[in-house]
Protein backbone atom coordinates (compact mmCIF):
# COMPACT_ATOMS: atom_id res chain seq x y z
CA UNK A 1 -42.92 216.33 -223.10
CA UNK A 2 -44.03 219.45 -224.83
CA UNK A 3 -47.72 220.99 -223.98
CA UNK A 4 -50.49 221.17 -226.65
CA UNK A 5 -51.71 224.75 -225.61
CA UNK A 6 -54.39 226.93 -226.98
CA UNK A 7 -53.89 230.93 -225.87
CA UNK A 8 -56.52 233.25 -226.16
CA UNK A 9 -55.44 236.71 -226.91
CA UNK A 10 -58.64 239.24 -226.36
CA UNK A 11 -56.52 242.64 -226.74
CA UNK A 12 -58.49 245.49 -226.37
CA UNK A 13 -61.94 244.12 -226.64
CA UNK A 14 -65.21 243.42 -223.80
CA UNK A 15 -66.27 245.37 -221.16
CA UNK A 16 -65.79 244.13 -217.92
CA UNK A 17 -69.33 241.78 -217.97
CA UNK A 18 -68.92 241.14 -221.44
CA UNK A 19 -65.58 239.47 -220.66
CA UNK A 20 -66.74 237.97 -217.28
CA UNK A 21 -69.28 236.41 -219.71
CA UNK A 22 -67.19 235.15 -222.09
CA UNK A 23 -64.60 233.38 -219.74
CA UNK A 24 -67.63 232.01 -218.19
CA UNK A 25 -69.18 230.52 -221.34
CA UNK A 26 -65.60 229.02 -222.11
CA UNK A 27 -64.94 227.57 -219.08
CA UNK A 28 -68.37 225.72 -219.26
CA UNK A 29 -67.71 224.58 -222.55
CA UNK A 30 -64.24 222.96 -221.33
CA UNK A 31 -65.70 221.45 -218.30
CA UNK A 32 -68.13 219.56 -220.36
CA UNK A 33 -66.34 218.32 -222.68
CA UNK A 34 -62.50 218.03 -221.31
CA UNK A 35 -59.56 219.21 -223.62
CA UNK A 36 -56.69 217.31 -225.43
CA UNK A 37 -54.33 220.47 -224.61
CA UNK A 38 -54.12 223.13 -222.05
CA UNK A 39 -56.44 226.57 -222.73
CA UNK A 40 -55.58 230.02 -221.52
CA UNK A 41 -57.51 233.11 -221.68
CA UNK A 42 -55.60 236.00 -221.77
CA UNK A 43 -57.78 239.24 -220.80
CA UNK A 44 -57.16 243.15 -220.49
CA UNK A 45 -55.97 243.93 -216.98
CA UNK A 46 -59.09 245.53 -215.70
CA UNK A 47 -60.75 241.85 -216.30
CA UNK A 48 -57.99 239.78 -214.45
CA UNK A 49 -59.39 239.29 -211.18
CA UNK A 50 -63.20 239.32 -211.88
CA UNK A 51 -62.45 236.44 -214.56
CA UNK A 52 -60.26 234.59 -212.11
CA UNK A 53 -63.23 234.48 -209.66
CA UNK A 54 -65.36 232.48 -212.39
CA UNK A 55 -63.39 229.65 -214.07
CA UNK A 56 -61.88 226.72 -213.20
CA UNK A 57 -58.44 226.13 -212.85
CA UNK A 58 -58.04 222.56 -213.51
CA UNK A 59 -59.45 223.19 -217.30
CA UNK A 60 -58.64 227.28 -217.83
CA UNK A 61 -55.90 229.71 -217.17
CA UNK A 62 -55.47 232.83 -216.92
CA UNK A 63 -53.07 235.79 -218.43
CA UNK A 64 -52.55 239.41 -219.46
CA UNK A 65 -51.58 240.61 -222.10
CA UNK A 66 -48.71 242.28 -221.15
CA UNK A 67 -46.73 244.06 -218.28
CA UNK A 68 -44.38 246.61 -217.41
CA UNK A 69 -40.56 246.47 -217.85
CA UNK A 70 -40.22 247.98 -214.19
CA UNK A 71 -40.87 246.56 -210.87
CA UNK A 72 -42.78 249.00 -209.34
CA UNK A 73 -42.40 252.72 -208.80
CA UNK A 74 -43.52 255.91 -210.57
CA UNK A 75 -44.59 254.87 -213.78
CA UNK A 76 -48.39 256.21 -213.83
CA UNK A 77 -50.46 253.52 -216.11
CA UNK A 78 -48.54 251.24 -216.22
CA UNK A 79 -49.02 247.35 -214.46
CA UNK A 80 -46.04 245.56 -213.01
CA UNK A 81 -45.28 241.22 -213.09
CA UNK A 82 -45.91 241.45 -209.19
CA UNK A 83 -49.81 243.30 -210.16
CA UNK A 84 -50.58 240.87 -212.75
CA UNK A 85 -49.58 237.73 -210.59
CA UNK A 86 -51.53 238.98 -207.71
CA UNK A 87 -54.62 238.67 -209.40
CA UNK A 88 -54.41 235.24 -209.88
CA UNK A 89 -52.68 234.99 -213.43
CA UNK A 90 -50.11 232.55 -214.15
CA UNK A 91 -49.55 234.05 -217.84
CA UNK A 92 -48.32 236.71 -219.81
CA UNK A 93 -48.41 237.92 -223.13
CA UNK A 94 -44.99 239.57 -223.92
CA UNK A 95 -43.48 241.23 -227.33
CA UNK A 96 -46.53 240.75 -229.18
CA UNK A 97 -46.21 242.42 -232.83
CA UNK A 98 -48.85 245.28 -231.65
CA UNK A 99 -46.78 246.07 -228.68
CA UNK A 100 -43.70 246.37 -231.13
CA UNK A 101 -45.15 248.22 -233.54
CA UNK A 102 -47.45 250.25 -232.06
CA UNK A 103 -45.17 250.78 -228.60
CA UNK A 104 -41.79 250.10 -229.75
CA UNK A 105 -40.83 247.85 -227.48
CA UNK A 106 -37.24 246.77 -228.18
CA UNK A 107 -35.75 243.82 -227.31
CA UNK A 108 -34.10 245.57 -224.14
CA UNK A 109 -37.12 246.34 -222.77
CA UNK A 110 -38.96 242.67 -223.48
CA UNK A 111 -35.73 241.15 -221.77
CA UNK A 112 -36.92 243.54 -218.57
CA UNK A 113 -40.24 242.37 -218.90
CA UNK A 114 -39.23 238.52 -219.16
CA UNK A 115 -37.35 238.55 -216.33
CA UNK A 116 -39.53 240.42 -213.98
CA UNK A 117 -42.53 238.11 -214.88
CA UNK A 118 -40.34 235.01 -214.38
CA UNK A 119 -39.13 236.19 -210.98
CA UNK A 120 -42.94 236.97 -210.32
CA UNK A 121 -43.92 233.33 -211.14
CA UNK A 122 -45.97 234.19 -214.50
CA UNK A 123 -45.22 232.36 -217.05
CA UNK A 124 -44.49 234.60 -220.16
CA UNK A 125 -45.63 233.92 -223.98
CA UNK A 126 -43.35 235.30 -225.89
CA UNK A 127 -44.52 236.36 -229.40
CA UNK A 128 -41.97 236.65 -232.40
CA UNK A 129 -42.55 237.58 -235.55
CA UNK A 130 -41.68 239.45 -239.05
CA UNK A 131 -43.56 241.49 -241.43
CA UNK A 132 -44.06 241.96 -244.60
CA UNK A 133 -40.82 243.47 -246.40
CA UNK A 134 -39.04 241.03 -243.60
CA UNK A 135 -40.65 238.37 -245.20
CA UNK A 136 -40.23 239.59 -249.06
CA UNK A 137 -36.43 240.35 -248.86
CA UNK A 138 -36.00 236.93 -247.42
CA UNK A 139 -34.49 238.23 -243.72
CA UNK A 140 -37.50 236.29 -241.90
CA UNK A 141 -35.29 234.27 -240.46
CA UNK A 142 -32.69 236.12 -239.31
CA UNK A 143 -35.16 238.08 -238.07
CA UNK A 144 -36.94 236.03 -235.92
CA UNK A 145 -33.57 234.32 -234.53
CA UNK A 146 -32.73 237.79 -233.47
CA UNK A 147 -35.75 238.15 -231.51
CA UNK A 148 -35.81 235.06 -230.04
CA UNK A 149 -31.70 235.27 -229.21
CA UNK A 150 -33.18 238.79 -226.92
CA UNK A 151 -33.55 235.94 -224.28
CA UNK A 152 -30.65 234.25 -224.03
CA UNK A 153 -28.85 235.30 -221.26
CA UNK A 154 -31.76 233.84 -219.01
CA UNK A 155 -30.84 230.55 -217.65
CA UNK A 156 -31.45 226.79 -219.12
CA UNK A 157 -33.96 226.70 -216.28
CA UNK A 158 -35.87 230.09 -216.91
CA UNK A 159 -35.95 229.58 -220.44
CA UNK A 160 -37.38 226.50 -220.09
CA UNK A 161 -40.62 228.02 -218.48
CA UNK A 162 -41.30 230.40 -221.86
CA UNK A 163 -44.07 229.73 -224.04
CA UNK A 164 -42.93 231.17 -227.42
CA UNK A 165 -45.64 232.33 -230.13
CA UNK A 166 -44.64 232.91 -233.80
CA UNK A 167 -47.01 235.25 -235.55
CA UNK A 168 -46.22 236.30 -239.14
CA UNK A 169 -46.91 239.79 -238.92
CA UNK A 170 -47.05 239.83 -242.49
CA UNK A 171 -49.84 237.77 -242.67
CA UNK A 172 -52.37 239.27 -240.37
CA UNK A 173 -55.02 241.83 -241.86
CA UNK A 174 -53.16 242.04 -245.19
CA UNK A 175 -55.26 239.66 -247.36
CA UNK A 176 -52.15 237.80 -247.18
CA UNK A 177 -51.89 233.87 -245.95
CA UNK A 178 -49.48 231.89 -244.18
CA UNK A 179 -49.86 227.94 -245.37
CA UNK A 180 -49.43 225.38 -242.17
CA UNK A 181 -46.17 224.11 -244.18
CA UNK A 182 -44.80 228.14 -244.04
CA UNK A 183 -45.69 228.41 -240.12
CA UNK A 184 -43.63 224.46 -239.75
CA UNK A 185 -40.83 225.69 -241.17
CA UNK A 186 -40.50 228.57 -238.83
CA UNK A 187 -42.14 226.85 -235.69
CA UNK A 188 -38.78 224.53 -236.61
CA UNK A 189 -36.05 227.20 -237.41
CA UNK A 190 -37.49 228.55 -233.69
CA UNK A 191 -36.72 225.26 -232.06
CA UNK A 192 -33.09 224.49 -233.80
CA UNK A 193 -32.12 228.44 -232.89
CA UNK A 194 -33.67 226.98 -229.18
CA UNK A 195 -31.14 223.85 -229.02
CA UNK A 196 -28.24 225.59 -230.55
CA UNK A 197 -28.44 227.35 -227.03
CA UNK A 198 -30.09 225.31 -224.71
CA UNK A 199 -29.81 222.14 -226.28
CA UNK A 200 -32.10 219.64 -227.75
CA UNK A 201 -33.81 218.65 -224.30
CA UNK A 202 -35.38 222.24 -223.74
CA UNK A 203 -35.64 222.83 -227.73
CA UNK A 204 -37.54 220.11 -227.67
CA UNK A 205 -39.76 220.97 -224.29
CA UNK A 206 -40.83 224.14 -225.47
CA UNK A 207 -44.09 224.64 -226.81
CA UNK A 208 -44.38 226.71 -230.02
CA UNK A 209 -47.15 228.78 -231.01
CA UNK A 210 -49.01 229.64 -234.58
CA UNK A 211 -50.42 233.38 -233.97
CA UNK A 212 -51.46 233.85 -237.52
CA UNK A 213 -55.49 234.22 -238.45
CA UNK A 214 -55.85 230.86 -236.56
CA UNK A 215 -59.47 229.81 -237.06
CA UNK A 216 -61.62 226.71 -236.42
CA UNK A 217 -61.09 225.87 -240.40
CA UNK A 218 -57.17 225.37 -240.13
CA UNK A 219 -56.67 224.72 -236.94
CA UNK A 220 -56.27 220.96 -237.61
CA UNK A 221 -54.09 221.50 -240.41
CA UNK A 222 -51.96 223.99 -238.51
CA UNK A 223 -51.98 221.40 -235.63
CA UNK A 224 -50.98 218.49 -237.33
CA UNK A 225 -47.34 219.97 -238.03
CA UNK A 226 -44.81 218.73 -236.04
CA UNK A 227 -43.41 221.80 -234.19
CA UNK A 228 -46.46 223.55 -234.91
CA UNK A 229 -47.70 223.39 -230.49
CA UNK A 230 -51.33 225.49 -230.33
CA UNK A 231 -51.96 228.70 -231.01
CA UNK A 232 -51.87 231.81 -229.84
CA UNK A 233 -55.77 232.72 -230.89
CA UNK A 234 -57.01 236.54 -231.81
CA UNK A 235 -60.62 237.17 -233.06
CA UNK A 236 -61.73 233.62 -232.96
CA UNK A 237 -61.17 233.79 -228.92
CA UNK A 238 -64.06 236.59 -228.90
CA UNK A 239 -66.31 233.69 -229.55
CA UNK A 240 -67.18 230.79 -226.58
CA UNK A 241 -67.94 228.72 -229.95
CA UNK A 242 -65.13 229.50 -232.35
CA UNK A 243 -62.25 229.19 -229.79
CA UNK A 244 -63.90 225.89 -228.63
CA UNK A 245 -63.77 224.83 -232.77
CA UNK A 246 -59.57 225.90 -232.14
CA UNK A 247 -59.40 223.62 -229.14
CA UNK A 248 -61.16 221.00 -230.63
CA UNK A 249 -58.88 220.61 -233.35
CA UNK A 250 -56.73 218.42 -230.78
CA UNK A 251 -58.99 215.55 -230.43
């Protein structure tokens, strides 16, 4: 069976107490009063082990929020699978839209980045996702297939360890709104593009995402979809409150 799993995604927000803070306050929260699903908190890197020092693992995990493509060597800056996993993470964020857009990551490079975090034992979310004019000229699909379809020379038995996280790009900060019946029939064109390579076992063991402007008010709604798995939580996850209101939509 599929996991119910709510991701926080803090990007590049809180100082190192502030976030020590937050994951605190969170992990609190959970311990007194036990989730329906699983929660992760996914902080910058300079927060990974300080944060792991402070929660509980039976009710919180832990990622980052990305990695590097290479293994190790000469690439000043940048944070490799084995850095993040040595921390104490068991997560990672990959090909999130602001790493595409911003970073032009390609689907090359998110390929590298899968692979190295799977050999590393992290397990990856891996965000897909079209924007606006996508979306308008009706290639959302397509689009998203594509993305997804990056991955598919990993094995039945790596893929089965991905996370996946649909946002619609074209959705977030442009007034714009996604309804939970538009995120279903994506979270479900996901899962068929899944089995038609995998097959309907792992299609249907993978737990989809919703990263679009998920807040306490439609989480339930969102939730209540049938391929629609969690969600993959921005500025609501800034808040011990507000991400607990995300969780809670699973009881």
């Amino acid at each position: 069976m599929r996991k119910n799993i709510v991701a926080g995604n803090w990007k590049m927000n809180t100082t190192l107490d502030e976030g020590v803070e937050l994951a605190n306050d969170i992990n609190t929260l959970l311990l007194a009063n036990k989730p329906n699903c699983d929660v992760i908190v996914c902080v910058p890197f300079t927060h990974l082990t300080s944060v792991h020092g402070v929660i509980d693992k039976e009710v919180l995990g832990l990622g980052a929020e990305n990695c590097s493509e290479h293994e190790k060597g000469a690439y000043t800056g940048e944070v490799s699978a084995a850095m993040v996993k040595s921390t104490g993470a068991q997560y990672v964020i990959l090909g999130h839209s602001e790493r595409r857009q911003y970073f032009g990551e390609n689907n090359e490079q998110l390929l590298a980045k899968t692979k190295l975090a799977l050999a590393n034992g992290l397990m990856p979310i891996f965000c897909v996702g079209e924007v606006l004019e996508e979306r308008e000229n009706g290639s959302y699909n397509d689009v998203v297939s594509s993305q997804i379809e990056a991955l598919f020379s990993l094995s039945p038995e790596d893929f089965g360890k991905i996370i996946v996280a649909y946002e619609p790009v074209w959705a977030i900060g442009t007034g714009k709104t996604a309804t939970a019946e538009q995120a279903q029939d994506m979270h479900a064109h996901i899962r068929k593009v899944i089995e038609e390579k995998y097959g309907k076992e792992i299609a249907d063991n993978t737990s989809i995402l919703y990263g679009g402007s998920c807040k306490p008010s439609n989480a339930k709604e969102l939730f209540a979809k049938p391929d629609v798995d969690g969600g993959l939580i921005g500025g609501a996850a800034l808040q011990a409150d507000s991400f607990m209101g995300i969780i809670e939509a699973f009881n």
